[in-house]
Every structure is written in C-alpha cells, then in structure tokens.
PDB file of N, CA and C in Angstrom:
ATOM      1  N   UNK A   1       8.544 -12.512 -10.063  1.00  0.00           N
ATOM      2  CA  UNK A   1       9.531 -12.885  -9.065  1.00  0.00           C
ATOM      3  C   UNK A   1      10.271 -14.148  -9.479  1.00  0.00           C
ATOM      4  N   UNK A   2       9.674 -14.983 -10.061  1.00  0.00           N
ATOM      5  CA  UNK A   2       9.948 -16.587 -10.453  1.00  0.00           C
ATOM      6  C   UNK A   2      11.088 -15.774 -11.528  1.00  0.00           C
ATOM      7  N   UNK A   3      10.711 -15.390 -12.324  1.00  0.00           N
ATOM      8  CA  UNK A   3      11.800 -14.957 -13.583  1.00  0.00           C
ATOM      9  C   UNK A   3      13.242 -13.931 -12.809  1.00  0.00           C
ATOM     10  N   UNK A   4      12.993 -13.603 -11.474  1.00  0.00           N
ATOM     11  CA  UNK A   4      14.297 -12.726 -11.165  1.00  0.00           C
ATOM     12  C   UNK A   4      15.129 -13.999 -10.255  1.00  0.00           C
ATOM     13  N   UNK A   5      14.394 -15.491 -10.151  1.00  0.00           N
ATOM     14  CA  UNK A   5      15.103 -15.975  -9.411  1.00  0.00           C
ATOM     15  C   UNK A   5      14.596 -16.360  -7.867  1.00  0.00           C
ATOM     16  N   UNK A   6      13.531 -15.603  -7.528  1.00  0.00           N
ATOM     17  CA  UNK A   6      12.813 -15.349  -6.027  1.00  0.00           C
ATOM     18  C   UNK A   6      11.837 -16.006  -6.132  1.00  0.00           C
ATOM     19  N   UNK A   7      11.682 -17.296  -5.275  1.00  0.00           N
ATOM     20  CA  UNK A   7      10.142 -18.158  -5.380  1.00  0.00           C
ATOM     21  C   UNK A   7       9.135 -17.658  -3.853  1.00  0.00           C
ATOM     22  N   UNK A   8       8.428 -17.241  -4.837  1.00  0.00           N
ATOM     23  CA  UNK A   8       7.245 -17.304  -3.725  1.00  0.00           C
ATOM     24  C   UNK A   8       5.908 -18.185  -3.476  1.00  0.00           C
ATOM     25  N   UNK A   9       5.159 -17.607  -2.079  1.00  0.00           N
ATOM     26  CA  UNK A   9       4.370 -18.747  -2.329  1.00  0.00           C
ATOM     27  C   UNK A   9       3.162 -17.699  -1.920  1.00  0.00           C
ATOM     28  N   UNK A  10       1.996 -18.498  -2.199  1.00  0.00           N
ATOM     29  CA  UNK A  10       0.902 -17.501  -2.006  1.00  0.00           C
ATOM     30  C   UNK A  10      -0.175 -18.484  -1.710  1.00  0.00           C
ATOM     31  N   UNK A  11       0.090 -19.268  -0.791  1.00  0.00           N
ATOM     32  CA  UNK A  11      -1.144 -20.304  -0.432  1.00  0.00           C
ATOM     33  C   UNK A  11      -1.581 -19.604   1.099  1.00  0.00           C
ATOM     34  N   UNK A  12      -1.839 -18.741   1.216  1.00  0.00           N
ATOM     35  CA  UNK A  12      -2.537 -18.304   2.700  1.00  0.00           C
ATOM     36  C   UNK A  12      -3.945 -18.416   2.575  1.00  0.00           C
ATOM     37  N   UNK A  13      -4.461 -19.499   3.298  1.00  0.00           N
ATOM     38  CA  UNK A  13      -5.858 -19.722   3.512  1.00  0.00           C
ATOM     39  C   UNK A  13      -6.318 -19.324   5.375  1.00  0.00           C
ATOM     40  N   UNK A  14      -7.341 -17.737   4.874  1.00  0.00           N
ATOM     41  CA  UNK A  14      -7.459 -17.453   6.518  1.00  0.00           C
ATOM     42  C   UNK A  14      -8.094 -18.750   7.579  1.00  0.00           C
ATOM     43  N   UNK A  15      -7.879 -18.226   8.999  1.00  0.00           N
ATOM     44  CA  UNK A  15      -8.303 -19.384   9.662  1.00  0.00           C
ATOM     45  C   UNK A  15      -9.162 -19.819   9.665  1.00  0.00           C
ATOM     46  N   UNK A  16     -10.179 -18.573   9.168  1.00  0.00           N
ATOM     47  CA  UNK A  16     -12.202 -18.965   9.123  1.00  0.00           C
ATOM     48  C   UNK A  16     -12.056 -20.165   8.070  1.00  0.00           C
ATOM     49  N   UNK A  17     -11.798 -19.636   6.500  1.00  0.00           N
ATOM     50  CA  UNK A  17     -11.810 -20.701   5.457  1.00  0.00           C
ATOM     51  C   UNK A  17     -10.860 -22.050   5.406  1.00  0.00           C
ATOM     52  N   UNK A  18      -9.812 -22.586   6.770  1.00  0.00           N
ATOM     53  CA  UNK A  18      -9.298 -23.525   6.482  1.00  0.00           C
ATOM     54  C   UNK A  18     -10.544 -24.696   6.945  1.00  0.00           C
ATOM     55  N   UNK A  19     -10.070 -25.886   6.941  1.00  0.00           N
ATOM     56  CA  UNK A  19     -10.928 -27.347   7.171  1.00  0.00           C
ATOM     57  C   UNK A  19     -11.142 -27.208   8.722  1.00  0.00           C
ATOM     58  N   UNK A  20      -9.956 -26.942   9.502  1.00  0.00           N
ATOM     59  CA  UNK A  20     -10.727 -26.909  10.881  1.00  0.00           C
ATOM     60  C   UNK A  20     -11.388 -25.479  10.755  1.00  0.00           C
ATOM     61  N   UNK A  21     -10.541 -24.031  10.720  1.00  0.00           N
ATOM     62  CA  UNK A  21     -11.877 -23.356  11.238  1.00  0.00           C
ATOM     63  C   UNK A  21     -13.050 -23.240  10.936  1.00  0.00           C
ATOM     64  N   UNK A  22     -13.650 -23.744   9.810  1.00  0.00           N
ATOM     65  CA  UNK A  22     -14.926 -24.253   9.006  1.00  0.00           C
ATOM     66  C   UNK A  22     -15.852 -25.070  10.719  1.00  0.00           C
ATOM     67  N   UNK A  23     -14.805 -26.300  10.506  1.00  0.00           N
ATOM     68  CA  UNK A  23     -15.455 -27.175  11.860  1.00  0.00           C
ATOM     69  C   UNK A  23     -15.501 -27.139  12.780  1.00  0.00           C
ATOM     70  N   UNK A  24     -14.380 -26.231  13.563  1.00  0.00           N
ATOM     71  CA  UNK A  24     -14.523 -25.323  15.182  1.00  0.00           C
ATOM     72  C   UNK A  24     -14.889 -24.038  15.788  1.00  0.00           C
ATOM     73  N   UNK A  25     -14.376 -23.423  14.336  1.00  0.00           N
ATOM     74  CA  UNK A  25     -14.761 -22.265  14.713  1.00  0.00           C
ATOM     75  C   UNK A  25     -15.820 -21.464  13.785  1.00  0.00           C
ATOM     76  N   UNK A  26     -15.648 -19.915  14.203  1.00  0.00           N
ATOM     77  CA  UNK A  26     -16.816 -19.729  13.539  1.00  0.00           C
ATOM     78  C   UNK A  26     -16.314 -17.520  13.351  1.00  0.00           C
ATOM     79  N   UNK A  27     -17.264 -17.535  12.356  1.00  0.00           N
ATOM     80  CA  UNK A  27     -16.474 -15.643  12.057  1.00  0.00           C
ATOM     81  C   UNK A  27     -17.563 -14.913  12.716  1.00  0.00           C
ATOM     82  N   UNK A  28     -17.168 -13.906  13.178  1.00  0.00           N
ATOM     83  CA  UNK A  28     -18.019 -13.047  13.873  1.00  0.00           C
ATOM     84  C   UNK A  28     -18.270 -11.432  12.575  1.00  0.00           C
ATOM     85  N   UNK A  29     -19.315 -11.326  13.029  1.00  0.00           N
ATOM     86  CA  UNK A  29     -19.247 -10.346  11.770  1.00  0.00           C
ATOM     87  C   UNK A  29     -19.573 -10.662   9.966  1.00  0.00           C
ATOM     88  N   UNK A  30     -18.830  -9.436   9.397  1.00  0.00           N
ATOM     89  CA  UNK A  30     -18.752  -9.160   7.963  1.00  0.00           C
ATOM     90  C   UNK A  30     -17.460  -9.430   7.691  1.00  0.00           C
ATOM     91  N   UNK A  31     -17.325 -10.577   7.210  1.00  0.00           N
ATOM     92  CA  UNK A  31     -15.816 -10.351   6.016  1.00  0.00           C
ATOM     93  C   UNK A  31     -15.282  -9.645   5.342  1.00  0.00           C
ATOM     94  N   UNK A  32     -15.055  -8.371   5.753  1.00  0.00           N
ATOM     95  CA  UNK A  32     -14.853  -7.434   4.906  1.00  0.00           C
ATOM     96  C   UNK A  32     -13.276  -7.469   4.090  1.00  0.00           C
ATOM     97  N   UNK A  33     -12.421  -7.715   4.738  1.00  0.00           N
ATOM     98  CA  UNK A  33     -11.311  -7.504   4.517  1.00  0.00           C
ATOM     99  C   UNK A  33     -10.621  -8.878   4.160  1.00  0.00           C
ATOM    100  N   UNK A  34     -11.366  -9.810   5.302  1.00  0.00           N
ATOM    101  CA  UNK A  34     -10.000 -11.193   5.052  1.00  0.00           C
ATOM    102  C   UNK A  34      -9.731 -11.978   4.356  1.00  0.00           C
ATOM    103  N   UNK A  35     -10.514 -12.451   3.668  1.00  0.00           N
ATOM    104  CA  UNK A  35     -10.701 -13.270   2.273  1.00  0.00           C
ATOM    105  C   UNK A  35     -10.093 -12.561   1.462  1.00  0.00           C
ATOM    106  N   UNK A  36     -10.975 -11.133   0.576  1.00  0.00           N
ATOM    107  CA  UNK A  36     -10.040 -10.651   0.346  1.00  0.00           C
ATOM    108  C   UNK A  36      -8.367 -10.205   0.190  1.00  0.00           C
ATOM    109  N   UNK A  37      -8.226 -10.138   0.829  1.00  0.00           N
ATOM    110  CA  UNK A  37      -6.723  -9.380   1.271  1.00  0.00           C
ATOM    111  C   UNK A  37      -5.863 -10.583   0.993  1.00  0.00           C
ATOM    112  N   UNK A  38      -6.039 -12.051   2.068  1.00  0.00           N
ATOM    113  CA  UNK A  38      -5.617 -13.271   1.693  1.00  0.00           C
ATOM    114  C   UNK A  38      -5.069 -13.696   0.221  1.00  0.00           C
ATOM    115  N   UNK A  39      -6.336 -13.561  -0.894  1.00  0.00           N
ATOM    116  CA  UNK A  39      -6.103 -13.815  -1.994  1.00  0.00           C
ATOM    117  C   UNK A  39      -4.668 -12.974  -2.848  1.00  0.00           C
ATOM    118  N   UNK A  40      -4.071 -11.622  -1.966  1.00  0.00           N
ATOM    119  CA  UNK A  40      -3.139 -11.183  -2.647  1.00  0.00           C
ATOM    120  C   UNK A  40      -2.366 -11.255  -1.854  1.00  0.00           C
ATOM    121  N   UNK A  41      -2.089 -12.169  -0.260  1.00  0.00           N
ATOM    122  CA  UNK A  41      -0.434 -12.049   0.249  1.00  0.00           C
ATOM    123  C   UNK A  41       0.411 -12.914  -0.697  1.00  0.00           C
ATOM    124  N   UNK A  42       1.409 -12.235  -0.435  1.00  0.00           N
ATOM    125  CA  UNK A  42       2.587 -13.683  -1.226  1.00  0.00           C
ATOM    126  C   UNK A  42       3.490 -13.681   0.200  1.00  0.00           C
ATOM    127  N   UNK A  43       4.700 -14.649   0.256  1.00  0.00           N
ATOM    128  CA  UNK A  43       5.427 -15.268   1.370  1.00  0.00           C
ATOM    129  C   UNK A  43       6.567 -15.672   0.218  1.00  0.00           C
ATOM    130  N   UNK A  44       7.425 -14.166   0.916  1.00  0.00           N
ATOM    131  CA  UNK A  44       8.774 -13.781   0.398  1.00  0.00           C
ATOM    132  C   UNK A  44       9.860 -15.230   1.071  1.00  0.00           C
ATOM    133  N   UNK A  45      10.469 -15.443   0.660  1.00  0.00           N
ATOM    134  CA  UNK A  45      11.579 -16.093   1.333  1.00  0.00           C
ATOM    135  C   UNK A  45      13.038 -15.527   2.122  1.00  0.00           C
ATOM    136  N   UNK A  46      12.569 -15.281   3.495  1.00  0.00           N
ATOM    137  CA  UNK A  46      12.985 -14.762   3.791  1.00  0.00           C
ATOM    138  C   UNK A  46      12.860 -15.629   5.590  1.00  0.00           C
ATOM    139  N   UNK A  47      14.140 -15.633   5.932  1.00  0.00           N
ATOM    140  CA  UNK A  47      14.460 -16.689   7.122  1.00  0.00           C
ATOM    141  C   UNK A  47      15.934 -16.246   7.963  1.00  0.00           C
ATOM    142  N   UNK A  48      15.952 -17.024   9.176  1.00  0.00           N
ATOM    143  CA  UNK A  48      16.362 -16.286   9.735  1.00  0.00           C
ATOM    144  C   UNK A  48      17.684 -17.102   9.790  1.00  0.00           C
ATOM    145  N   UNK A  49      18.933 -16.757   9.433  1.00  0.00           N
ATOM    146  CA  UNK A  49      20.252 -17.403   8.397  1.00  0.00           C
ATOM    147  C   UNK A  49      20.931 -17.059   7.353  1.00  0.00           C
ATOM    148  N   UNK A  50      19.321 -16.353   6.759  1.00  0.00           N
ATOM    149  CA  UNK A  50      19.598 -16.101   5.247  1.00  0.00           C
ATOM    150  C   UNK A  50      20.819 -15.107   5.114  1.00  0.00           C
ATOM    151  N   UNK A  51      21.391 -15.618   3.770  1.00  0.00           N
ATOM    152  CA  UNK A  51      22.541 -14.416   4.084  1.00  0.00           C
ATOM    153  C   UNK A  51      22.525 -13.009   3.545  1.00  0.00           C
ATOM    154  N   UNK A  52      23.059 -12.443   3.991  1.00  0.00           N
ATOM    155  CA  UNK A  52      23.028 -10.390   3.341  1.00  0.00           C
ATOM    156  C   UNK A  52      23.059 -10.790   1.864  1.00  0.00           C
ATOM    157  N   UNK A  53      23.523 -11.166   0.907  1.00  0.00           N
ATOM    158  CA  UNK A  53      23.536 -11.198  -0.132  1.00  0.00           C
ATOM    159  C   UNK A  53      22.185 -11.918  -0.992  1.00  0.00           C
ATOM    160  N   UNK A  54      21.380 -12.830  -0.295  1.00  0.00           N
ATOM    161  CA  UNK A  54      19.927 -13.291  -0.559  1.00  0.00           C
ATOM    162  C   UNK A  54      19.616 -12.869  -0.203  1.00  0.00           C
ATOM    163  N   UNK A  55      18.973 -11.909   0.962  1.00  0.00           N
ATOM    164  CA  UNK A  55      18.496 -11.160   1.433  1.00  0.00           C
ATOM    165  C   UNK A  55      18.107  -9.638   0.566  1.00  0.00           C
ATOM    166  N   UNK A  56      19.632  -8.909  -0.257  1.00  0.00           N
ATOM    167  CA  UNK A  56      19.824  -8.154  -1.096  1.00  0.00           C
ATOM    168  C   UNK A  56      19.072  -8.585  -2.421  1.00  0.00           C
ATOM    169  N   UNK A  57      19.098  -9.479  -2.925  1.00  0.00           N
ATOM    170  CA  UNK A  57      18.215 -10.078  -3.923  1.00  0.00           C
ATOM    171  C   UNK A  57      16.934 -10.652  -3.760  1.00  0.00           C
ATOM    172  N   UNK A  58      16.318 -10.784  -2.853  1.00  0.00           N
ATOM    173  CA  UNK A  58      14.609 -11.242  -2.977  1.00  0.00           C
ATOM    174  C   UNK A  58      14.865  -9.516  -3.137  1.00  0.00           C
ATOM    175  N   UNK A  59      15.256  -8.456  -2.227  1.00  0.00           N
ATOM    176  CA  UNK A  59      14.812  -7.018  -2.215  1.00  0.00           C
ATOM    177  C   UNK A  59      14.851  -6.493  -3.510  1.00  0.00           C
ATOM    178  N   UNK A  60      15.484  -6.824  -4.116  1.00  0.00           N
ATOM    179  CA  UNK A  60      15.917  -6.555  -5.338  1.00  0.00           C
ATOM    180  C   UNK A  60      14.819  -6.420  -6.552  1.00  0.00           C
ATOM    181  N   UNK A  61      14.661  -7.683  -6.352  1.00  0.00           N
ATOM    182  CA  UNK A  61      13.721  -8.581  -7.880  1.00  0.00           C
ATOM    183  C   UNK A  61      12.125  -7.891  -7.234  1.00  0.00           C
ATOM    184  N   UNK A  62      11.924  -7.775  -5.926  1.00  0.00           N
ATOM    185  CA  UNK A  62      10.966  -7.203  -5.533  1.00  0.00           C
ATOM    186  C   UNK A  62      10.537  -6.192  -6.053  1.00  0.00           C
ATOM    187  N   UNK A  63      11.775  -4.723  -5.531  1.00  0.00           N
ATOM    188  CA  UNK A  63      11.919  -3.813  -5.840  1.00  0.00           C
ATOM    189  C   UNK A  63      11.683  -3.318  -7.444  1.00  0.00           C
ATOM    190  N   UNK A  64      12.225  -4.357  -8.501  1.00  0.00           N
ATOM    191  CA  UNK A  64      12.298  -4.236  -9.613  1.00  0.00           C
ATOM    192  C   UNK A  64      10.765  -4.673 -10.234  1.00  0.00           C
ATOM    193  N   UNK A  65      10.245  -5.712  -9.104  1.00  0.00           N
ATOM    194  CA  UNK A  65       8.971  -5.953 -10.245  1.00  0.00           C
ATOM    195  C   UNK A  65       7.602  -4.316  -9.803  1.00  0.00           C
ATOM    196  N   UNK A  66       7.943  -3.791  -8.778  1.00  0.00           N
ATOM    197  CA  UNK A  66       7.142  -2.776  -8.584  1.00  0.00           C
ATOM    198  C   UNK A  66       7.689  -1.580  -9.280  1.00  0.00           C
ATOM    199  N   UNK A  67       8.491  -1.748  -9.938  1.00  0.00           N
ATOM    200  CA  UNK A  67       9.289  -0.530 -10.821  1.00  0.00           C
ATOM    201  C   UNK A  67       9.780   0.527  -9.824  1.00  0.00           C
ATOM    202  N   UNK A  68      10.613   0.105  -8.961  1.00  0.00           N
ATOM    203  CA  UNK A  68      11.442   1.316  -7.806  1.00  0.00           C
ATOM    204  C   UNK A  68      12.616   0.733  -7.542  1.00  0.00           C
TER     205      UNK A  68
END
C-alpha cells in the first residue's frame, strides 16, 4: 500500500490487551478470535471529506495489491 501511495496503519490493540483493560477489566471466556484477528486489521484512510478522487485511489492500490 505504502508503494501505491496509501498509508496505513495497523496499531489495533484489543480492549482486553490495552494498559487499562489489563487494569479494569477483564475477558470472559477463550480468546479465540481477538488477538488474533487484531494482529491483521489495517486502518485504510478513509474520512469523512475525503474527496471522490482519494477515495478512488486508496480503492485502487487496495484493489491492486489483492490482484482484482
């Protein structure tokens, strides 16, 4: 994405593993999914302003790095 121009970010830390929910809260269950899954969101840039033509290009470079 960085090479088509599109910065992303991929720092999603779920609520169980941040510093407070460690210290307030607490997980119920098996982790099955959230940690997991976490480790592969990314956070497109994408806002609400943006114009049709950035908009057309994050889709783009997206589109292109999944080969479609």
């Amino acid at each position: 994405l960085k090479e088509g121009g599109v910065q992303a970010c991929f720092h999603y830390v779920p609520l169980h593993s941040a510093p407070a929910g460690e210290r307030f809260g607490s997980f119920h269950g098996k982790d099955v999914y959230t940690t997991e899954v976490s480790e592969r969101l990314v956070r497109l840039p994408l806002y609400y302003g943006m114009s049709v033509a950035d908009r057309a290009r994050v889709i783009e470079v997206v589109r292109a790095y999944f080969g479609r």
